[in-house]
C-alpha atoms as a PDB file:
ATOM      1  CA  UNK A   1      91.770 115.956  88.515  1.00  0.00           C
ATOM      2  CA  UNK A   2      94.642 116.285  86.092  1.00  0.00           C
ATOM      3  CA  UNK A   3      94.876 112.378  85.636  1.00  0.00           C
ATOM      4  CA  UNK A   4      90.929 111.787  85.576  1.00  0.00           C
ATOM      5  CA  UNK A   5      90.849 114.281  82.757  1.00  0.00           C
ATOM      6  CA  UNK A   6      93.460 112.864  80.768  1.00  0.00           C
ATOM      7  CA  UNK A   7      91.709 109.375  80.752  1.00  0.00           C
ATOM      8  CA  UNK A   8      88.572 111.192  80.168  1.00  0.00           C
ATOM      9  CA  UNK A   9      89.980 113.280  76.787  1.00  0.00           C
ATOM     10  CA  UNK A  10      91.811 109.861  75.765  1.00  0.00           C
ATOM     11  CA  UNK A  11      90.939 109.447  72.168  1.00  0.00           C
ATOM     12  CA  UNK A  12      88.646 106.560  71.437  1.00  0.00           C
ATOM     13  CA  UNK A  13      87.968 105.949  75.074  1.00  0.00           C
ATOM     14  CA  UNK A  14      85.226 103.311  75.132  1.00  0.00           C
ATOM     15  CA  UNK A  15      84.120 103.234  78.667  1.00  0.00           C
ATOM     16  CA  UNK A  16      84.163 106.121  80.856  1.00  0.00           C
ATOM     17  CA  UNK A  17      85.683 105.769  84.706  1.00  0.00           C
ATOM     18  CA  UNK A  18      82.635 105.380  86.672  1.00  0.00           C
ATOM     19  CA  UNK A  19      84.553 105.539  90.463  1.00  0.00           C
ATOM     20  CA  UNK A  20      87.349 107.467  91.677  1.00  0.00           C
ATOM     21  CA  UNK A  21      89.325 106.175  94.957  1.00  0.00           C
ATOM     22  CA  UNK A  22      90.567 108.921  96.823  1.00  0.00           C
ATOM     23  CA  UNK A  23      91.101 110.002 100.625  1.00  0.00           C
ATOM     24  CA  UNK A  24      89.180 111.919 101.407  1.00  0.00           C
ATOM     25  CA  UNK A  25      87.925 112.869 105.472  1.00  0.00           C
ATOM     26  CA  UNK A  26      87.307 116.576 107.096  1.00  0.00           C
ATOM     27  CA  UNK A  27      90.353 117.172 107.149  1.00  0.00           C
ATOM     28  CA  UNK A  28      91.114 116.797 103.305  1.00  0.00           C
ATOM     29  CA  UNK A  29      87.654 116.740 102.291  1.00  0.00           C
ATOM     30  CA  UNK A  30      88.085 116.905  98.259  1.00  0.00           C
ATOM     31  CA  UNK A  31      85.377 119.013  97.251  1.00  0.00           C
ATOM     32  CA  UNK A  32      86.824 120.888  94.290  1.00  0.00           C
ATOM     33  CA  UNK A  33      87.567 117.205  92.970  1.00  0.00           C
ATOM     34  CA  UNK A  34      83.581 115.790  94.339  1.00  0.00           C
ATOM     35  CA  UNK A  35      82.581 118.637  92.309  1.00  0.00           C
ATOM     36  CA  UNK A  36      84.385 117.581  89.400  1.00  0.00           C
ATOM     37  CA  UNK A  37      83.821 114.310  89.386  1.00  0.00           C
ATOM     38  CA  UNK A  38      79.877 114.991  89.861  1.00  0.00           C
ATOM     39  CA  UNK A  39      79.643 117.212  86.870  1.00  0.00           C
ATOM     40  CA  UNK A  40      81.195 113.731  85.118  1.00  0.00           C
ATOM     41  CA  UNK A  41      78.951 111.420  86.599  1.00  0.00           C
ATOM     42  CA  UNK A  42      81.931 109.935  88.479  1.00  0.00           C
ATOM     43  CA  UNK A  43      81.269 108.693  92.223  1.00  0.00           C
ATOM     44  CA  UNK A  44      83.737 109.555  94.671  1.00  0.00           C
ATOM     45  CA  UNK A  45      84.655 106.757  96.684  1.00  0.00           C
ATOM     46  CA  UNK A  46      86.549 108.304  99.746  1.00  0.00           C
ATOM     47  CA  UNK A  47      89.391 106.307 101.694  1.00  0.00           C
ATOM     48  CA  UNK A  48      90.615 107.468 105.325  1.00  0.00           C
ATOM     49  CA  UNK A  49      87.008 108.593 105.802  1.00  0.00           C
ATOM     50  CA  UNK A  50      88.161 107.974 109.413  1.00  0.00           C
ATOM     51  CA  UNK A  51      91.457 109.011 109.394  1.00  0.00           C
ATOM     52  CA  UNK A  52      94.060 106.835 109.621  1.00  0.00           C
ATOM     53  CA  UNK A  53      95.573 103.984 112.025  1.00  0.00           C
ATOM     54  CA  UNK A  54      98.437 105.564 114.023  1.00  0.00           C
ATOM     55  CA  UNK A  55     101.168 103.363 112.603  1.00  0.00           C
ATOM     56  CA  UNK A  56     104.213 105.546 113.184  1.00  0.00           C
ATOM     57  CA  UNK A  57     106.119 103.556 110.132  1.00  0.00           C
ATOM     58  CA  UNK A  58     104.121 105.365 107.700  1.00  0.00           C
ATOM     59  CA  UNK A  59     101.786 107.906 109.473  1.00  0.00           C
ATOM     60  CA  UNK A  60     103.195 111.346 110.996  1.00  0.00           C
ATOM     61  CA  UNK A  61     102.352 111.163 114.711  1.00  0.00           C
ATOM     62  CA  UNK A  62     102.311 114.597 115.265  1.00  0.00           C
ATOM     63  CA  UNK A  63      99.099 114.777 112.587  1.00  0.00           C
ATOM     64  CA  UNK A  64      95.497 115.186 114.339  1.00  0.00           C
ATOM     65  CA  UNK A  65      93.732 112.012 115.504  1.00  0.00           C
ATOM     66  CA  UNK A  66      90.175 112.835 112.877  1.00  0.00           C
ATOM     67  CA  UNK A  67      87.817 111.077 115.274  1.00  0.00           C
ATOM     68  CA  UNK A  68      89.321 113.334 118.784  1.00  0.00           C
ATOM     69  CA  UNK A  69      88.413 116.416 116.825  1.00  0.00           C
ATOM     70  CA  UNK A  70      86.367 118.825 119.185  1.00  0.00           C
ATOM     71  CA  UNK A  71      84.046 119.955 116.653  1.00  0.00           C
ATOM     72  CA  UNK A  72      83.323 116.165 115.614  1.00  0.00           C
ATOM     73  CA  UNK A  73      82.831 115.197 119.279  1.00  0.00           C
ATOM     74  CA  UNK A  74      80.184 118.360 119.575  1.00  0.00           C
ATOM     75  CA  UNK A  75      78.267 117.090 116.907  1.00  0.00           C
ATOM     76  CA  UNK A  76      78.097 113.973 117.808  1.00  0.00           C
ATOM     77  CA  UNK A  77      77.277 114.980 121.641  1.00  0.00           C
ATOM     78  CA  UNK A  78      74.301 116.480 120.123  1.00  0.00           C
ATOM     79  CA  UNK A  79      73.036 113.639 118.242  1.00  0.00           C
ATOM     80  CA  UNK A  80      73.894 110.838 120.591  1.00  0.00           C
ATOM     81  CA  UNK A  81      76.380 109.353 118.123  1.00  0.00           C
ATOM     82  CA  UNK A  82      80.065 108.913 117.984  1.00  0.00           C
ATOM     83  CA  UNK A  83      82.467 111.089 116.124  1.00  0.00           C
ATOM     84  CA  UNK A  84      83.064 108.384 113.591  1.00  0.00           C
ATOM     85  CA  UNK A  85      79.299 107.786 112.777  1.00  0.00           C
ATOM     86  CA  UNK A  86      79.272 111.579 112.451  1.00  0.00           C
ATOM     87  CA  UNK A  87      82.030 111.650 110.144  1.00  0.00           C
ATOM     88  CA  UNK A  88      81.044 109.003 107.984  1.00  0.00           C
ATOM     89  CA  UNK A  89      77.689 111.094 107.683  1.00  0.00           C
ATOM     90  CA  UNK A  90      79.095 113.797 106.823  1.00  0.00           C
ATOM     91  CA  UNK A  91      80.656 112.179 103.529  1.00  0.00           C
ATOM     92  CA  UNK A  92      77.098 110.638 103.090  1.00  0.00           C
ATOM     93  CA  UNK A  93      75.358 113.786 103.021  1.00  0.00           C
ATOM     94  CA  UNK A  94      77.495 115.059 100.559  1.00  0.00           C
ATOM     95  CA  UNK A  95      77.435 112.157  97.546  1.00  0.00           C
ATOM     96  CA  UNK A  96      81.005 110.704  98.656  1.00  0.00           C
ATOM     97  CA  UNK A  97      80.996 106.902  98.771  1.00  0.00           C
ATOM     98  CA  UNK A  98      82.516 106.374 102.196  1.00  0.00           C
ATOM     99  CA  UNK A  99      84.773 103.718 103.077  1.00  0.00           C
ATOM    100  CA  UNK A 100      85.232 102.917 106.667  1.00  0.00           C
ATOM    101  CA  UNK A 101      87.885 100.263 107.868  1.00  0.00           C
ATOM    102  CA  UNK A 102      87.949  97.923 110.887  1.00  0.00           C
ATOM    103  CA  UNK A 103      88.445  95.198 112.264  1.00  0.00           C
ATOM    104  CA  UNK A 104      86.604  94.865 115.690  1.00  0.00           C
ATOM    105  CA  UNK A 105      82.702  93.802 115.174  1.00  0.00           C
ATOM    106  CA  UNK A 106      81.451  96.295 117.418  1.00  0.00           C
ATOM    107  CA  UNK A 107      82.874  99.192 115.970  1.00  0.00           C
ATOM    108  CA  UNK A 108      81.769  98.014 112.074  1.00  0.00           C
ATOM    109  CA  UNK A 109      78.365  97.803 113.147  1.00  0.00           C
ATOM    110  CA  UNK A 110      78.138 101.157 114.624  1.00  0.00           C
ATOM    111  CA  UNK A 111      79.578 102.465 111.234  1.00  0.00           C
ATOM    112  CA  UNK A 112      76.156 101.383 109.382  1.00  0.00           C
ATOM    113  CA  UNK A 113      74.559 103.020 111.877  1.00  0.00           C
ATOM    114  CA  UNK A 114      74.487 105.940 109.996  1.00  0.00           C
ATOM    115  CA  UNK A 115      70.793 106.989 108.461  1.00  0.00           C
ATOM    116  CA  UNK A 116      69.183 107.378 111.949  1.00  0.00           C
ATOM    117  CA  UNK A 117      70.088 110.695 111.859  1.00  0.00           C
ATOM    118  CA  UNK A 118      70.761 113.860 109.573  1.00  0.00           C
ATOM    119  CA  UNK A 119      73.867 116.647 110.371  1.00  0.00           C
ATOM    120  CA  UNK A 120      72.041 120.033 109.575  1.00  0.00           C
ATOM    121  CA  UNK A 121      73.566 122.509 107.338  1.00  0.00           C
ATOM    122  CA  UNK A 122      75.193 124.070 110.413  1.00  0.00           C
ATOM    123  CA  UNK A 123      76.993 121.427 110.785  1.00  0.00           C
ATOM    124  CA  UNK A 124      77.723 120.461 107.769  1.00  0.00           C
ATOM    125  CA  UNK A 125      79.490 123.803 107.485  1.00  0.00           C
ATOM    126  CA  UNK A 126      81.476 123.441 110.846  1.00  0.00           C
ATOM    127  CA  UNK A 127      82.307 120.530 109.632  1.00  0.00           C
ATOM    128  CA  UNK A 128      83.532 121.606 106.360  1.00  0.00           C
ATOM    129  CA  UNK A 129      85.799 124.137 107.895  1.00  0.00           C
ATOM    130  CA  UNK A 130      88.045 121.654 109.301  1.00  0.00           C
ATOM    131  CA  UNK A 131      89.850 121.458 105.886  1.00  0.00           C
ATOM    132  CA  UNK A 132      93.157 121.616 106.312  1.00  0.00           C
ATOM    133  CA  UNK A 133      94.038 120.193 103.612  1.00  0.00           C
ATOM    134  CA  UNK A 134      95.302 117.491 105.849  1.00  0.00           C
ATOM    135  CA  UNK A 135      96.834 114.359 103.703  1.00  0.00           C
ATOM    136  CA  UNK A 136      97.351 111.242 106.030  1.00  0.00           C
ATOM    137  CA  UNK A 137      99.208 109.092 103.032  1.00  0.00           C
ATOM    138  CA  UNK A 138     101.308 111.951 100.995  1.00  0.00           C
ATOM    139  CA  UNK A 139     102.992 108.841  99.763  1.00  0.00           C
ATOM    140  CA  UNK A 140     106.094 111.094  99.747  1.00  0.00           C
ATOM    141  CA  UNK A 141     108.389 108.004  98.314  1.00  0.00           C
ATOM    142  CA  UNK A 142     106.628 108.877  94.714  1.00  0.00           C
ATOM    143  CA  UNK A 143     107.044 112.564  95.070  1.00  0.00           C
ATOM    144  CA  UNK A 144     109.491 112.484  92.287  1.00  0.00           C
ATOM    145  CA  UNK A 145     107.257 110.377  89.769  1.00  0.00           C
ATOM    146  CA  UNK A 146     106.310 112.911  86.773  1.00  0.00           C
ATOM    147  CA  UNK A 147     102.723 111.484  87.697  1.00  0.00           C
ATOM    148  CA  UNK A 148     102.710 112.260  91.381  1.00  0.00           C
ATOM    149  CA  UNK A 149      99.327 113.369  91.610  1.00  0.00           C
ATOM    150  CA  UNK A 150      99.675 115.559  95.420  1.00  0.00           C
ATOM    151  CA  UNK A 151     101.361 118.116  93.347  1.00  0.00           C
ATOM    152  CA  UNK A 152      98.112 119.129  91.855  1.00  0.00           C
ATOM    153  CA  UNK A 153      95.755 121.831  93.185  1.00  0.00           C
ATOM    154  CA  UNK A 154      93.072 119.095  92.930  1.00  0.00           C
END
């Protein structure tokens, strides 16, 4: 938040940020900063919406795997979905822009499969709960940059 308002109060700022990029997933699911960004008319494009890869040389392999989550798998039990077409609704349903990445064809078209179905506010709450916060990619390297953004409550 602290670096989207100090572009925003920039004097003589000309065009207004109209996207912010962040990761964002159940886990660490951003919604003091969605909030934020909604009362500026700024979409929230959500990374990680997934989780992440399991690539030890920059991912903690003791973190949760997202998608083996037991409330995700209940949900999606009851709708006859998987856990990542639930979780990618669930970012849907609340105004986040969600990103999903892969690379095997079967698995991409599932992820548009998507508007079949709604999660009901029950779930959406259950869902919710599963905040941790839980950041895949602290990007720890920059933790001594005066910028480093993770420091921030949002």
């Amino acid at each position: 938040r602290r670096q989207l308002e100090w572009i925003l109060n920039k004097p003589g700022l000309r065009y207004q940020p109209v996207c912010n990029q962040v990761e964002c997933h159940p886990y660490l699911n951003q919604s003091q900063l969605l909030e934020f960004c909604k009362s500026r008319h700024i979409i929230l494009e959500g990374y990680s919406v997934l989780g992440s890869s399991r690539d030890e040389t920059w991912i903690d392999k003791n973190t949760p795997v997202l998608l083996e989550d037991p409330v995700l798998a209940t949900i999606a039990s009851k709708y006859q979905k998987t856990t990542a077409q639930v979780a990618i609704r669930y970012q849907i349903q609340r105004g986040v822009c969600a990103l999903a990445k892969s690379f095997n064809p079967e698995r991409i078209k599932k992820n548009f499969q998507v508007f079949d179905f709604c999660l009901t506010p029950e779930d959406m709450t259950a869902i919710d709960q599963l905040n941790g916060p839980l950041r895949y990619d602290d990007m720890k390297v920059f933790a001594d940059h005066p910028e480093y953004p993770y420091h921030d409550e949002y």
